[in-house]
C-alpha atoms as a PDB file:
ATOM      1  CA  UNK A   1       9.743  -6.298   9.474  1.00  0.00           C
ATOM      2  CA  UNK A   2      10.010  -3.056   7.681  1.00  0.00           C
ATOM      3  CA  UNK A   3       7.369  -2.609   4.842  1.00  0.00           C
ATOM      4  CA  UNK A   4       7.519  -1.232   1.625  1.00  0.00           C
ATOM      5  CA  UNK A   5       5.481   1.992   2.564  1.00  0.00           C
ATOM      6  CA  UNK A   6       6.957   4.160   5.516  1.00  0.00           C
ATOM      7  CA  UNK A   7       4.596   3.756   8.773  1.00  0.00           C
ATOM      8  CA  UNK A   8       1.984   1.990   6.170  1.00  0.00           C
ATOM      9  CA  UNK A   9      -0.270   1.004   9.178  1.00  0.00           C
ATOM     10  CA  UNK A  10      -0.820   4.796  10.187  1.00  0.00           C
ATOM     11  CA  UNK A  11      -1.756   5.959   6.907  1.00  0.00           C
ATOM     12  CA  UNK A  12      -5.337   6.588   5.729  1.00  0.00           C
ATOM     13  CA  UNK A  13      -6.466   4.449   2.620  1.00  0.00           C
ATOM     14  CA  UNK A  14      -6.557   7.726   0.687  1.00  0.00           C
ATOM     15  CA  UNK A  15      -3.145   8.693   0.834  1.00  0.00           C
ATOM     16  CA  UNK A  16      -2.326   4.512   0.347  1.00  0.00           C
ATOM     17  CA  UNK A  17      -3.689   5.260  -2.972  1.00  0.00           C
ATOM     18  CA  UNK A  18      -1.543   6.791  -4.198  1.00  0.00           C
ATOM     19  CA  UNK A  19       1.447   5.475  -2.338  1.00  0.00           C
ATOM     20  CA  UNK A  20       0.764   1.501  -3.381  1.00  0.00           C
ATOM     21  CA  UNK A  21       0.977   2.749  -7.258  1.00  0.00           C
ATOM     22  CA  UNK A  22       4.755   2.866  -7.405  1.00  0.00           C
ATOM     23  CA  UNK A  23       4.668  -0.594  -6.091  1.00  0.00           C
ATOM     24  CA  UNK A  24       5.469  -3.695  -7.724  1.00  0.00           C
ATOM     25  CA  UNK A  25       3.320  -7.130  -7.933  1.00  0.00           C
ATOM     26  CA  UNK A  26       6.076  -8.528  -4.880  1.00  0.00           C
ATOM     27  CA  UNK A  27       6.033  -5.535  -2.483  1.00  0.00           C
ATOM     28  CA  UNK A  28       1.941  -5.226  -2.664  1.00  0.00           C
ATOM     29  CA  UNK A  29       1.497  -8.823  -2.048  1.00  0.00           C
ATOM     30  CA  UNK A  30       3.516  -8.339   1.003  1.00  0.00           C
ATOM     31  CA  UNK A  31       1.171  -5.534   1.668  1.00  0.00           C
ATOM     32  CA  UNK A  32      -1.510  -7.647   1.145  1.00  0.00           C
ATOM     33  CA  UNK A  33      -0.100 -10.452   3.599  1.00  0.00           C
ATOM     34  CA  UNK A  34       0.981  -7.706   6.605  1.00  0.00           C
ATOM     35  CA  UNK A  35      -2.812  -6.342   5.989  1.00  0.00           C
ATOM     36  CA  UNK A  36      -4.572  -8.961   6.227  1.00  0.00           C
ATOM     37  CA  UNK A  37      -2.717 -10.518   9.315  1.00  0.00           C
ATOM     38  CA  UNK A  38      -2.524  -7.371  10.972  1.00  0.00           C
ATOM     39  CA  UNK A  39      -5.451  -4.212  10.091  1.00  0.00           C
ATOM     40  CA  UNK A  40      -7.695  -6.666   8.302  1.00  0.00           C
ATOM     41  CA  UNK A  41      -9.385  -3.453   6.897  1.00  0.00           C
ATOM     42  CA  UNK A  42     -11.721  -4.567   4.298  1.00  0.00           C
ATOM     43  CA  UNK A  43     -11.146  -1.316   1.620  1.00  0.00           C
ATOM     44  CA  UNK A  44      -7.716  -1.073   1.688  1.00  0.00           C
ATOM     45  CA  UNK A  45      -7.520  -5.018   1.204  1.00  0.00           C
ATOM     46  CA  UNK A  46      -9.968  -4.560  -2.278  1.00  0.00           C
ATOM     47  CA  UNK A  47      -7.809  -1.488  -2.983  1.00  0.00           C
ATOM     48  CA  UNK A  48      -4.410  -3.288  -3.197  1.00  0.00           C
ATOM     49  CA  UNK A  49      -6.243  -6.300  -4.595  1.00  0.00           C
ATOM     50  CA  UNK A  50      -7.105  -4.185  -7.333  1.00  0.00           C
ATOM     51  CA  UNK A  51      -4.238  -2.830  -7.985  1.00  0.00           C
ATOM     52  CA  UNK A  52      -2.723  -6.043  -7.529  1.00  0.00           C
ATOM     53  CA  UNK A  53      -5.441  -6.831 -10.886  1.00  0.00           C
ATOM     54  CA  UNK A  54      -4.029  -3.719 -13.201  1.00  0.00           C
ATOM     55  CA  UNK A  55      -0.328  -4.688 -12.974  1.00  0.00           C
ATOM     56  CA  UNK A  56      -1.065  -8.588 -13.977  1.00  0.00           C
ATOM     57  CA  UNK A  57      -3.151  -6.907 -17.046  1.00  0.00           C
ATOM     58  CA  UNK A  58       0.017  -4.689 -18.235  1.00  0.00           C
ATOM     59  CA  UNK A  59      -0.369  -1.586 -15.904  1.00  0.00           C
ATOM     60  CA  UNK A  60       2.896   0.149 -14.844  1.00  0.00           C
ATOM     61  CA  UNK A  61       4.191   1.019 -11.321  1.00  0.00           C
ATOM     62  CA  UNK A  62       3.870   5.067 -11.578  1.00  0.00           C
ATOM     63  CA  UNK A  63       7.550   6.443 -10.554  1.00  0.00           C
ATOM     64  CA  UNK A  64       8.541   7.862  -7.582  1.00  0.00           C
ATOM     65  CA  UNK A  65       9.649   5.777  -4.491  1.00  0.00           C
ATOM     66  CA  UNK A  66       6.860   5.274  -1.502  1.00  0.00           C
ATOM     67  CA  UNK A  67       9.767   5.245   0.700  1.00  0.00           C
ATOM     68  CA  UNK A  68      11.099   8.846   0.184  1.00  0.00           C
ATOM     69  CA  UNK A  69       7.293  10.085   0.918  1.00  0.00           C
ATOM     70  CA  UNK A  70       6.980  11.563   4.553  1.00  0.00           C
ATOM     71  CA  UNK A  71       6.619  10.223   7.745  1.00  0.00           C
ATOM     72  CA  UNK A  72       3.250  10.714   8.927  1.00  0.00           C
ATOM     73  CA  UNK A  73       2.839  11.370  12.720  1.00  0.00           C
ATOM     74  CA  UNK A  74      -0.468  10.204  14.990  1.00  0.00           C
ATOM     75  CA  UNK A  75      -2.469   7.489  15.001  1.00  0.00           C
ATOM     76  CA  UNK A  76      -4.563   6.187  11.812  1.00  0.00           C
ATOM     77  CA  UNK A  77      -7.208   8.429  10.480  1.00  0.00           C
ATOM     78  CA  UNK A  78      -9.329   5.392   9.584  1.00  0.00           C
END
């Protein structure tokens, strides 16, 4: 299954900050699903739950496309 972020599972939950913000409500609950059956890390779960939060109270995705953002090489910094 290919997710909406490019090699999501290798990326540190600072650079997933910024990456999950052009997201939509659909492709960050899928997120949310793959995390928490997969990584099961605790701050970037509250971190797309949050952000999960702004866009049901009006917030925007930001523009730009996570999937034109490079690859990142290695294993996950967290």
């Amino acid at each position: 299954m290919e997710l909406p972020i490019p090699d999501y599972d290798q990326l540190p939950i600072t650079e997933l900050r910024h990456r999950i913000r052009s997201l939509e409500e659909g492709p960050l609950r899928e997120l949310f699903q793959h995390e928490t059956e997969h990584g099961n890390r605790i701050p970037v779960l509250e971190l797309i739950h949050a952000r999960l939060r702004e866009l049901t109270h009006g917030a925007e995705p930001s523009p730009g496309d996570p999937a034109n953002t490079p690859r990142v090489a290695g294993p996950p910094t967290d």
